[in-house]
C-alpha atoms as a PDB file:
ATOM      1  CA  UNK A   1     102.093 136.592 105.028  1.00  0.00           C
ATOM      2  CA  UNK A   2     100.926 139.289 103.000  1.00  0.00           C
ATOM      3  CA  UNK A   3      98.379 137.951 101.086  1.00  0.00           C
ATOM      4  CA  UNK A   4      97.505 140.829  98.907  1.00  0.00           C
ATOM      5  CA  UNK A   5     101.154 140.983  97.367  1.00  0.00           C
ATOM      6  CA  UNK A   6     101.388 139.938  93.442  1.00  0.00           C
ATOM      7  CA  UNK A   7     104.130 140.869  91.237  1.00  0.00           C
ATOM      8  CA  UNK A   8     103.399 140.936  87.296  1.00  0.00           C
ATOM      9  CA  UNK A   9     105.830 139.975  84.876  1.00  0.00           C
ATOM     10  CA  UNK A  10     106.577 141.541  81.513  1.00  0.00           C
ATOM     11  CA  UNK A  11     109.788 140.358  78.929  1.00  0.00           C
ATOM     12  CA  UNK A  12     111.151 142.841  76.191  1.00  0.00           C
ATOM     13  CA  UNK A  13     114.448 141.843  73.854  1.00  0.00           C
ATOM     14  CA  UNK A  14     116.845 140.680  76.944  1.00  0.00           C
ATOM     15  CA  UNK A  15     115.114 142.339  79.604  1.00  0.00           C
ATOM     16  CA  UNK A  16     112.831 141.402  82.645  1.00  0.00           C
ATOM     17  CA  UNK A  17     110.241 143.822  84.313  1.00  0.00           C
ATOM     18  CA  UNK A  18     109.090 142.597  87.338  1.00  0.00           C
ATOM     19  CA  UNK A  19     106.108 145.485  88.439  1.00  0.00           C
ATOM     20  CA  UNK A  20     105.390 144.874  92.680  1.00  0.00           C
ATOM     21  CA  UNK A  21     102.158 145.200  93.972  1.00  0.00           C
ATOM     22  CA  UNK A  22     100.909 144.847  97.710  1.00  0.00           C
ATOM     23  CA  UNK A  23     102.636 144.564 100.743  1.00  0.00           C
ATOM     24  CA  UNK A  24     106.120 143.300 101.075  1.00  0.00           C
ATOM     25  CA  UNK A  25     106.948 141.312 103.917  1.00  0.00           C
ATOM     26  CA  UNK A  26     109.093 138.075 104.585  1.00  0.00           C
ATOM     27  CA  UNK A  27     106.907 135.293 102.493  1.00  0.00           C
ATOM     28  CA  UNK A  28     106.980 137.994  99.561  1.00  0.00           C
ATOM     29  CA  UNK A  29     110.636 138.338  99.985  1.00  0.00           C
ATOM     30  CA  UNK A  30     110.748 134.844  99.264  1.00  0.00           C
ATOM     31  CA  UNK A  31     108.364 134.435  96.261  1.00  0.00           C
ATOM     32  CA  UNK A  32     110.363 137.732  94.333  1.00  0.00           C
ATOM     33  CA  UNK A  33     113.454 135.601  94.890  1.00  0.00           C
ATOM     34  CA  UNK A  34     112.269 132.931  93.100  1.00  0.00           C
ATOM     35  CA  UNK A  35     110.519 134.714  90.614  1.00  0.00           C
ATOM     36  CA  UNK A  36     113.887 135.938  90.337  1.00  0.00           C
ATOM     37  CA  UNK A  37     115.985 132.551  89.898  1.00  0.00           C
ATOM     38  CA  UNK A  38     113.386 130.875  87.663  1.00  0.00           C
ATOM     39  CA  UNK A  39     112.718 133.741  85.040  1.00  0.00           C
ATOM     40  CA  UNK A  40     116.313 135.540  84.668  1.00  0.00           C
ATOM     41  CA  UNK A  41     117.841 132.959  82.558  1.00  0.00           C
ATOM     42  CA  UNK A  42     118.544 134.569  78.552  1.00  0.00           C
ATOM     43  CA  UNK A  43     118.306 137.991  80.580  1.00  0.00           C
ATOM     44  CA  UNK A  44     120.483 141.048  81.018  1.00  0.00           C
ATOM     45  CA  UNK A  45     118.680 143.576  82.709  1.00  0.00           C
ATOM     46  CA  UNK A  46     115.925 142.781  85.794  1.00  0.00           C
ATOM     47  CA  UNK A  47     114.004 145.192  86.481  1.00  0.00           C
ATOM     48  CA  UNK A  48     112.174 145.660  89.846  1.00  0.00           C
ATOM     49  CA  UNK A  49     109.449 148.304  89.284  1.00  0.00           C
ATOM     50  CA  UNK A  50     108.176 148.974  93.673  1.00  0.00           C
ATOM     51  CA  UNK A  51     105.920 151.856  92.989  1.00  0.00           C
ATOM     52  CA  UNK A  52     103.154 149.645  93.600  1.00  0.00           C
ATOM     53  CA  UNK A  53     104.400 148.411  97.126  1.00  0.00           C
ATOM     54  CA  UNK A  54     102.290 149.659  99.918  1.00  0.00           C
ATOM     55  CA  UNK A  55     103.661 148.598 103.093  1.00  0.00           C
ATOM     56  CA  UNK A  56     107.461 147.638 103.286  1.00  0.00           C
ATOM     57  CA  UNK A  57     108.270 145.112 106.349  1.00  0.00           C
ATOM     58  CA  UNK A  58     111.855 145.406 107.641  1.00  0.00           C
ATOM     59  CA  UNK A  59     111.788 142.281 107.968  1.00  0.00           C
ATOM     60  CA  UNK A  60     110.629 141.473 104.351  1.00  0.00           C
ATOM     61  CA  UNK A  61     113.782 143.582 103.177  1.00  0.00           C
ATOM     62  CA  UNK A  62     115.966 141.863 105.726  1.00  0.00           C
ATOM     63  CA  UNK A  63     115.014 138.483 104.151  1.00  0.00           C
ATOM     64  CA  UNK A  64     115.470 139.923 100.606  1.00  0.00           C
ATOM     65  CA  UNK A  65     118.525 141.095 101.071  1.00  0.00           C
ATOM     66  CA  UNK A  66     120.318 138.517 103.323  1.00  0.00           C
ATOM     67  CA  UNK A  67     119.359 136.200 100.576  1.00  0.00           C
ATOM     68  CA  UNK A  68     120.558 137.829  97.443  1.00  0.00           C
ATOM     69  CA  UNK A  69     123.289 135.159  96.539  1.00  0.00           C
ATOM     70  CA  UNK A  70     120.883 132.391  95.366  1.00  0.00           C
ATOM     71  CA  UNK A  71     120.898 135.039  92.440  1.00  0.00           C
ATOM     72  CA  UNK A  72     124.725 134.390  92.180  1.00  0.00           C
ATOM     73  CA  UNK A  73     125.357 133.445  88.316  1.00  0.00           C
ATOM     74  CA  UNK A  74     122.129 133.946  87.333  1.00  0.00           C
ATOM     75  CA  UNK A  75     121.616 137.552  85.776  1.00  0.00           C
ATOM     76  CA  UNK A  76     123.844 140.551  84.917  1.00  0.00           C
ATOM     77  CA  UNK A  77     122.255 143.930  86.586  1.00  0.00           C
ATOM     78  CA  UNK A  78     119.352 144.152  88.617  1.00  0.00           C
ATOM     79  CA  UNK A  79     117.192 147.324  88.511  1.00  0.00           C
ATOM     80  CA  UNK A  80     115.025 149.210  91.209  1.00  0.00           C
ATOM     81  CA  UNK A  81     112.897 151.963  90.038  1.00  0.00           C
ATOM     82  CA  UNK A  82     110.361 153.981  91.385  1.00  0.00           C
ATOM     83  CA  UNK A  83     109.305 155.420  94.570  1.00  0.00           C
ATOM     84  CA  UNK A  84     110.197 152.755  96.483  1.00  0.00           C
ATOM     85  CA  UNK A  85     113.718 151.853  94.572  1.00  0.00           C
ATOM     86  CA  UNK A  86     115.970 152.980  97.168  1.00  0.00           C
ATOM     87  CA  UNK A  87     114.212 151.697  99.828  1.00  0.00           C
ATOM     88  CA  UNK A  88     114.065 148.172  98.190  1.00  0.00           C
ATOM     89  CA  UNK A  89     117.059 147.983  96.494  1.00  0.00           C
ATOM     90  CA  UNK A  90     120.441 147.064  99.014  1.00  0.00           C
ATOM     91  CA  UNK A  91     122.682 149.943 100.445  1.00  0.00           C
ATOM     92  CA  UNK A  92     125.725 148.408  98.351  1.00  0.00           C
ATOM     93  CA  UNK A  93     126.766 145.499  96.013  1.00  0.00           C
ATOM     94  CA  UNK A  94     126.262 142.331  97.970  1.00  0.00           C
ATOM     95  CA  UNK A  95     127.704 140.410  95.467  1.00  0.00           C
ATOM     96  CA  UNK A  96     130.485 140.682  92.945  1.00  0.00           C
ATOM     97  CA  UNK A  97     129.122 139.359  89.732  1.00  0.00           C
ATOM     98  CA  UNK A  98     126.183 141.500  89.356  1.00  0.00           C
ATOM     99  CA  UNK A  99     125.567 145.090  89.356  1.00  0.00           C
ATOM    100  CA  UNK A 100     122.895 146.369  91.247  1.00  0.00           C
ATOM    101  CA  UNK A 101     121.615 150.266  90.639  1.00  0.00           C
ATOM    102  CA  UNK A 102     117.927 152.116  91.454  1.00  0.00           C
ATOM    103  CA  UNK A 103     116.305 155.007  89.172  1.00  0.00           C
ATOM    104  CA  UNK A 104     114.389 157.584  91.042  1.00  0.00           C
ATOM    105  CA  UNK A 105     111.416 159.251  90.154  1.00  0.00           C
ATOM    106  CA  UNK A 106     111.282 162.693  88.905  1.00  0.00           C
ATOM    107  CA  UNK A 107     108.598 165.508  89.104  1.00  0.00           C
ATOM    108  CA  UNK A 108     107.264 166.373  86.188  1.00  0.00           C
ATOM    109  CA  UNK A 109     104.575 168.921  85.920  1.00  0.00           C
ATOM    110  CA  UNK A 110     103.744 168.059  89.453  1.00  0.00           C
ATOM    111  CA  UNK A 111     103.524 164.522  88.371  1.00  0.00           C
ATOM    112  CA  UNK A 112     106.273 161.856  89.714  1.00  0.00           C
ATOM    113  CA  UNK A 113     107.219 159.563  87.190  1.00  0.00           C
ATOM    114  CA  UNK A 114     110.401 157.048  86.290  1.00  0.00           C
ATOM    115  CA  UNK A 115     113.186 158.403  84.647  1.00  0.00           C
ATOM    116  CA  UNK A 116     113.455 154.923  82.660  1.00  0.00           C
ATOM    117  CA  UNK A 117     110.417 155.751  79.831  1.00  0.00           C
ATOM    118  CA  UNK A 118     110.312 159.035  78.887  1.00  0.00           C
ATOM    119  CA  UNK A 119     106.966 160.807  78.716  1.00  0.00           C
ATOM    120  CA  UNK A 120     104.339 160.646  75.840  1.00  0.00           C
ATOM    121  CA  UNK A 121     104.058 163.054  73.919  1.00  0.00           C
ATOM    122  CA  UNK A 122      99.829 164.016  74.172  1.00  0.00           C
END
């Protein structure tokens, strides 16, 4: 069990960000699944921010992804974005009703950073 893995939640209008932190493995798997089923209700977009993740377990992914349908009916497009979006996020579509894309990061002035918030102006 990866005990240093946390993931921090964040709501704005009808969307969810859900920012990973640690290592992701099987248990963690598990617990962003049901942060999943619990807090997507009223929401349209999820999105799964990974550039926090550290280490990324095979088997953690395996779990994740063979166990997408308990989110069946419960949102409308999940998210992955950041370093670690593609790696997270499944090859294709497991299921039907809900659309599932990633956002890679960008270089920027020798800087990576998501392509979902544009940068500040300094």
């Amino acid at each position: 069990m990866a005990k240093n893995f946390r993931i921090s939640t964040h709501r704005n209008d009808e969307n969810l960000h859900l920012k990973l932190m640690g290592d992701f493995d099987g248990t963690s798997a598990f617990e962003l699944l049901n942060v999943l089923k619990g807090k997507s209700d009223r929401t349209s977009k999820v999105f799964i921010h990974t550039s926090g993740l550290r280490n990324i377990y095979p088997f953690g992914l395996n779990v994740f992804h063979n166990n997408l349908n308990v989110l069946k009916g419960k949102l409308a497009e999940l998210v992955f974005t950041g370093e670690n979006a593609s790696r997270l996020a499944p090859e294709k579509a497991v299921l039907s009703d809900f659309t599932i894309s990633t956002i890679p990061l960008v270089e920027q002035s020798g800087k990576s950073s998501s392509t979902l918030y544009p940068p500040r102006a300094e």
